[in-house]
Protein backbone atom coordinates (compact mmCIF):
# COMPACT_ATOMS: atom_id res chain seq x y z
CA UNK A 1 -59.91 13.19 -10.23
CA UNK A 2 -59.70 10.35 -8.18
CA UNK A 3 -57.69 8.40 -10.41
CA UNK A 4 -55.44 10.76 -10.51
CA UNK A 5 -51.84 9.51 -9.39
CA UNK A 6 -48.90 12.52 -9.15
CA UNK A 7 -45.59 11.70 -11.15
CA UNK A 8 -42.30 13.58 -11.03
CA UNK A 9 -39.97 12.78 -13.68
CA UNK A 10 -36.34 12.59 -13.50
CA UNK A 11 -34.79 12.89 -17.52
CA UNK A 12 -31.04 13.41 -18.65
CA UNK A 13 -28.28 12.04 -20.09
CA UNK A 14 -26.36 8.38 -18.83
CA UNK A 15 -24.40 9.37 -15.85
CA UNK A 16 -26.21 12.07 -14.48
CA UNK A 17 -27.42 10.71 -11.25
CA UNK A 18 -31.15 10.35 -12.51
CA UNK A 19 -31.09 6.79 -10.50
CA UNK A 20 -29.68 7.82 -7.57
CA UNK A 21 -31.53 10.93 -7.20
CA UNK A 22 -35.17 8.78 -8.23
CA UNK A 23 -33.75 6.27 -5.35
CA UNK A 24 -33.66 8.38 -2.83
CA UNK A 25 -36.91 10.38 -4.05
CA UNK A 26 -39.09 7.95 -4.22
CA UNK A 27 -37.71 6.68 -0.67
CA UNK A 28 -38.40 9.92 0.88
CA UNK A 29 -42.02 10.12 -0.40
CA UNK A 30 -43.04 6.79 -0.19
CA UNK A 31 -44.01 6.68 -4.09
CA UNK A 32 -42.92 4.09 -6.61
CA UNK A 33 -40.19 4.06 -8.95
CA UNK A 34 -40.09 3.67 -12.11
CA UNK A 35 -35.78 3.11 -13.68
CA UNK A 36 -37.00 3.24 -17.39
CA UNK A 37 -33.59 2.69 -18.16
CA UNK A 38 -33.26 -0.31 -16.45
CA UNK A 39 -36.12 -1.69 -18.52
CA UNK A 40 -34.55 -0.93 -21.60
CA UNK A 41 -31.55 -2.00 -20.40
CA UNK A 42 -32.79 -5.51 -19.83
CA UNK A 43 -34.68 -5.76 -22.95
CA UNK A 44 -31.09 -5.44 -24.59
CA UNK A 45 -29.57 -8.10 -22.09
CA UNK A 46 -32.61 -9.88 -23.44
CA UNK A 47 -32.25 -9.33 -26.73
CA UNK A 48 -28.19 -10.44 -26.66
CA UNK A 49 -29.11 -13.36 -24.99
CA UNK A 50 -31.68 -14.74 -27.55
CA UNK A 51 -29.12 -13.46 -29.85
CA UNK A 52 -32.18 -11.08 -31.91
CA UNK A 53 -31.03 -9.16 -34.62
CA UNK A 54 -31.51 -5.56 -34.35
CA UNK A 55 -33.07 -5.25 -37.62
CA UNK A 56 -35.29 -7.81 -36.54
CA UNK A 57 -37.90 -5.33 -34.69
CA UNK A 58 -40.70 -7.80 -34.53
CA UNK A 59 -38.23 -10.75 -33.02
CA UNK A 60 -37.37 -7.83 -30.71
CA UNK A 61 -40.70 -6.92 -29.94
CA UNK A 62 -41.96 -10.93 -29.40
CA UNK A 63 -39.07 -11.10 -26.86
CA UNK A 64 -40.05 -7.96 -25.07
CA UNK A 65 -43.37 -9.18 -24.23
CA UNK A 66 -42.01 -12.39 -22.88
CA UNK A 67 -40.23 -10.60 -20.42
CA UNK A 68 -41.16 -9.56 -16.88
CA UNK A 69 -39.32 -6.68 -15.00
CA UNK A 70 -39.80 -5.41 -11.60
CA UNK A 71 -37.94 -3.17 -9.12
CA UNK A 72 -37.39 -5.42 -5.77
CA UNK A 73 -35.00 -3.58 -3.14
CA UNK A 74 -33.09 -1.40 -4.88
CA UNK A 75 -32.62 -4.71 -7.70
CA UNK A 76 -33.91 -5.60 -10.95
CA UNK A 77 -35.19 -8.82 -11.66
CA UNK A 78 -35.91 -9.58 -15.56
CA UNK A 79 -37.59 -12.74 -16.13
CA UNK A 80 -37.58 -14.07 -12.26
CA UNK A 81 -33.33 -13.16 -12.46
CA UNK A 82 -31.60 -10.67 -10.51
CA UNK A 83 -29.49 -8.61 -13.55
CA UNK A 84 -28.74 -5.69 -11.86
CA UNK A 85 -25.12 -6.13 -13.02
CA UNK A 86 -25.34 -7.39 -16.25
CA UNK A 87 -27.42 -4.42 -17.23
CA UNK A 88 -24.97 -2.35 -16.46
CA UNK A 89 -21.97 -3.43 -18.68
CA UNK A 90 -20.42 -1.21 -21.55
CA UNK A 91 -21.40 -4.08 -23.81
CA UNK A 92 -25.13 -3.95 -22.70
CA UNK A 93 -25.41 -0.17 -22.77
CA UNK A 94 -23.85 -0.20 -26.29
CA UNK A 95 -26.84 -2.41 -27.45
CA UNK A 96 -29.39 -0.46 -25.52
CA UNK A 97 -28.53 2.65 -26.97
CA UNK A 98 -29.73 0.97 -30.21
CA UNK A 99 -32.62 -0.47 -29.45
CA UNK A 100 -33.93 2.63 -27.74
CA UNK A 101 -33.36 4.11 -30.79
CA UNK A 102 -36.18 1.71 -32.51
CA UNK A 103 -39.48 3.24 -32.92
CA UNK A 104 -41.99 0.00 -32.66
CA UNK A 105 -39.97 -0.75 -29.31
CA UNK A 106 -40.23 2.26 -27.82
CA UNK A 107 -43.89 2.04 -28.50
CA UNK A 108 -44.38 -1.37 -27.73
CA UNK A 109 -42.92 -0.51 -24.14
CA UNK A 110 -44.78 2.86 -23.83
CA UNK A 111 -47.60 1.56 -22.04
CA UNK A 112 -45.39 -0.99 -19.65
CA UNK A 113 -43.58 2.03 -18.70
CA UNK A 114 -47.37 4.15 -17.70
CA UNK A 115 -47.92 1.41 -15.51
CA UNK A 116 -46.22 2.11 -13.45
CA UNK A 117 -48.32 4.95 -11.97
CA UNK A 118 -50.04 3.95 -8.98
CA UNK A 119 -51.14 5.66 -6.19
CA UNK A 120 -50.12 7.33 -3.87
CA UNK A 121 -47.75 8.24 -6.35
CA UNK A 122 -44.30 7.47 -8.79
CA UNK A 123 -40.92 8.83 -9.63
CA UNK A 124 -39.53 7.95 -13.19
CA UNK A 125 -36.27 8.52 -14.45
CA UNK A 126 -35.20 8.09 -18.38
CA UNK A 127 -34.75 10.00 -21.19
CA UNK A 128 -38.67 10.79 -22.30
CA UNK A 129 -40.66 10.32 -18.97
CA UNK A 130 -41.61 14.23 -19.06
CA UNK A 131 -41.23 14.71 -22.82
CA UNK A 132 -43.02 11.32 -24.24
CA UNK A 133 -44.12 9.27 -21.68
CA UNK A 134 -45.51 11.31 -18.96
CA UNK A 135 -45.90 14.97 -20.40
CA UNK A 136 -48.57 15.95 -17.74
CA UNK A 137 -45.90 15.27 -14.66
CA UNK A 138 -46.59 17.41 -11.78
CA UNK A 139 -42.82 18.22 -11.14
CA UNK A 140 -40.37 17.57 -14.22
CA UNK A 141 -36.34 17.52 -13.58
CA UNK A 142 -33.59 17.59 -16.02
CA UNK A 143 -30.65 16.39 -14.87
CA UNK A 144 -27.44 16.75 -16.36
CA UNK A 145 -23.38 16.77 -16.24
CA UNK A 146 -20.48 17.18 -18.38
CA UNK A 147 -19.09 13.87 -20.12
CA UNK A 148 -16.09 14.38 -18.13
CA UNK A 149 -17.80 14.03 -14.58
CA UNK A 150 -20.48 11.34 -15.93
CA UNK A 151 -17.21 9.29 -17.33
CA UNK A 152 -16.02 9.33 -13.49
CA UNK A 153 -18.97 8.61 -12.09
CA UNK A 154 -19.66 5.57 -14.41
CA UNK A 155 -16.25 4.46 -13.84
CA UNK A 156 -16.22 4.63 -10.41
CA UNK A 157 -20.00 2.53 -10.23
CA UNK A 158 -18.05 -0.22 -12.27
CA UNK A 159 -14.92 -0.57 -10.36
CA UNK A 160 -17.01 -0.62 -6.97
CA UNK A 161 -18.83 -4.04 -9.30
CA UNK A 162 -15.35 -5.33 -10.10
CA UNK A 163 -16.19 -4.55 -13.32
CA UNK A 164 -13.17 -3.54 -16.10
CA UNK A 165 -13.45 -0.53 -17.81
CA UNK A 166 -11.04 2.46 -19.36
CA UNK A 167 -11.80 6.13 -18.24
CA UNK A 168 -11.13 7.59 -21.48
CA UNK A 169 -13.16 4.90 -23.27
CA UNK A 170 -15.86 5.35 -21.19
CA UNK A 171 -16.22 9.52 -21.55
CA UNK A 172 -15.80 8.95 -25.49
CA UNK A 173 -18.64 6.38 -25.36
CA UNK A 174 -20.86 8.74 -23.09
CA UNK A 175 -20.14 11.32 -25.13
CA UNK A 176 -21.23 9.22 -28.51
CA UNK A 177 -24.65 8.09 -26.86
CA UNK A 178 -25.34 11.30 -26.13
CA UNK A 179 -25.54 12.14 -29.27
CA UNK A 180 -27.24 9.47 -30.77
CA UNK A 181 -29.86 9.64 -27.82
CA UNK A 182 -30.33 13.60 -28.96
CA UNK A 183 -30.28 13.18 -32.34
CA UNK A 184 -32.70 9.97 -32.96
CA UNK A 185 -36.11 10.83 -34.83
CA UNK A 186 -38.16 9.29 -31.82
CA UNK A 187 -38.00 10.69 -28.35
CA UNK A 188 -34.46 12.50 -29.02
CA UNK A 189 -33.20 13.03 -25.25
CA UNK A 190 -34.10 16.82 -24.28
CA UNK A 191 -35.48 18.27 -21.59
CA UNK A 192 -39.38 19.05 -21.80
CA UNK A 193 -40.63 22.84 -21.96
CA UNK A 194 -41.71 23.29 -18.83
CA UNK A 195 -38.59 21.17 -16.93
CA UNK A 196 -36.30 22.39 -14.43
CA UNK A 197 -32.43 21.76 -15.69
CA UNK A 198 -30.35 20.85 -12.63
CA UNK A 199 -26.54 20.53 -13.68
CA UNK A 200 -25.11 18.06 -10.63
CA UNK A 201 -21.46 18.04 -11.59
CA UNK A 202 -20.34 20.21 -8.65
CA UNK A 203 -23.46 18.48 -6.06
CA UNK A 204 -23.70 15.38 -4.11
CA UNK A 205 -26.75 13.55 -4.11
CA UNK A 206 -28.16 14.96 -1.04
CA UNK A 207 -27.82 18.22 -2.22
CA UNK A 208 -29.49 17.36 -5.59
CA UNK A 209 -32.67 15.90 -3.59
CA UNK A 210 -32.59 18.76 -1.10
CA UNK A 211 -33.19 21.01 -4.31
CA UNK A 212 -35.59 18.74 -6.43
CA UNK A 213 -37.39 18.62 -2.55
CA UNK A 214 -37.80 22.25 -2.79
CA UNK A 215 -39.80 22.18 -5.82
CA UNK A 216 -42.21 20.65 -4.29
C-alpha cells in the first residue's frame, strides 16, 4: 500500500469547467494535475504542424512520442514551447476531437497520462480519467453544462485571448463534439458508475470546489 498515490478525477464535456475546477483543486491540496485535454490538445497542434494525416495513425503515433508535455504555472509547454494558446483555438479543438477519437492514440498515450500519479497525490480532468484511465479514483466528478452556457463560457475564454470567434458557431460546434466524444467506440465521454454528476451552469467556480471539497 505504500505505493499507493490517491487520484480524483474531474470528467465532462468541453466547457464545463473541468480545468478550472482541477486548477484550483489541485492548488488547494497540494497534489498534481494532470489537463488530459491539454495533452491531446497538443498532440493535434502537433500533428497540424507536421502536417500528419489523420489516417496516418502510425505517423501520428511516431510524432506523439517525440513530444514532451508538462504543466509549468498554470502553462503548457509541448516540446520546450509555451502553447497554451494555440491549443486552445476552434481550429485545434476541431482536430483534437478527431484524433481522440483514434484508438492506437488513445492507447499509445494511456500510460503518459498514468504517470502522472505521484505522491502525495493528483487531480485529472478529461473525458475517461474515471471511466478508462483511472477507474480505481478515490473521488470521481462529472462535470457538466448545457451547450448554451459552455458556448458562453468558451467564448468569453477566447475574447479575454483576443481570439475571434462566433457565439452561435461555437455552441453548434460544442454541441457536435459532444456527440462525437459520446458516441465514439473507444472511451465514449460518460460519466463512470460510481461518479458524482455536478451540473455547474448556475455555480461559480468556488462554489463548484466548495462542493467537490465536501466529498472529501
Amino acid at each position: 500500500m505504500s505505493n499507493y498515490v490517491p487520484v480524483i478525477t474531474i470528467d465532462g464535456p468541453a466547457g464545463a469547467g473541468k480545468g478550472t475546477i482541477a486548477g484550483l483543486l489541485a492548488k488547494r491540496l497540494g497534489w498534481h494535475l494532470l489537463d488530459s485535454g491539454a495533452i491531446y490538445r497538443a498532440a493535434a497542434l502537433e500533428t497540424m504542424k507536421q502536417c500528419v494525416a489523420l489516417n496516418d495513425s502510425q505517423a501520428i503515433i511516431d510524432t506523439l512520442n517525440k513530444m514532451d508535455v508538462c504543466f509549468i504555472d498554470g502553462k503548457v509547454i509541448a516540446c520546450g514551447e509555451d502553447v497554451s494558446l494555440a491549443i486552445r483555438t476552434p481550429e485545434c479543438a476541431g482536430m483534437t476531437s478527431k484524433i481522440a477519437a483514434i484508438s492506437v492514440v488513445r492507447a499509445a498515450l494511456l500510460e503518459r497520462q498514468r504517470a502522472f500519479a505521484a505522491s502525495p497525490g493528483l487531480v485529472a480532468d478529461g473525458r475517461d480519467m474515471g471511466t478508462v484511465v483511472f477507474p480505481d479514483a478515490k473521488l470521481k466528478i462529472f462535470l457538466t453544462a448545457s451547450p448554451e452556457i459552455r458556448g458562453e463560457r468558451r467564448f468569453k475564454q477566447l475574447s479575454e485571448q483576443g481570439i475571434s470567434a462566433n457565439l452561435a458557431t461555437l455552441i453548434d460546434e460544442i454541441a457536435a463534439r459532444d456527440e462525437r466524444d459520446a458516441g465514439r467506440a473507444v472511451a465514449p465521454l460518460r460519466a463512470a458508475d460510481d461518479a458524482i454528476t455536478i451540473d455547474s451552469s448556475r455555480m461559480t467556480p468556488q462554489e463548484v470546489l466548495e462542493m467537490i471539497s465536501s466529498f472529501l
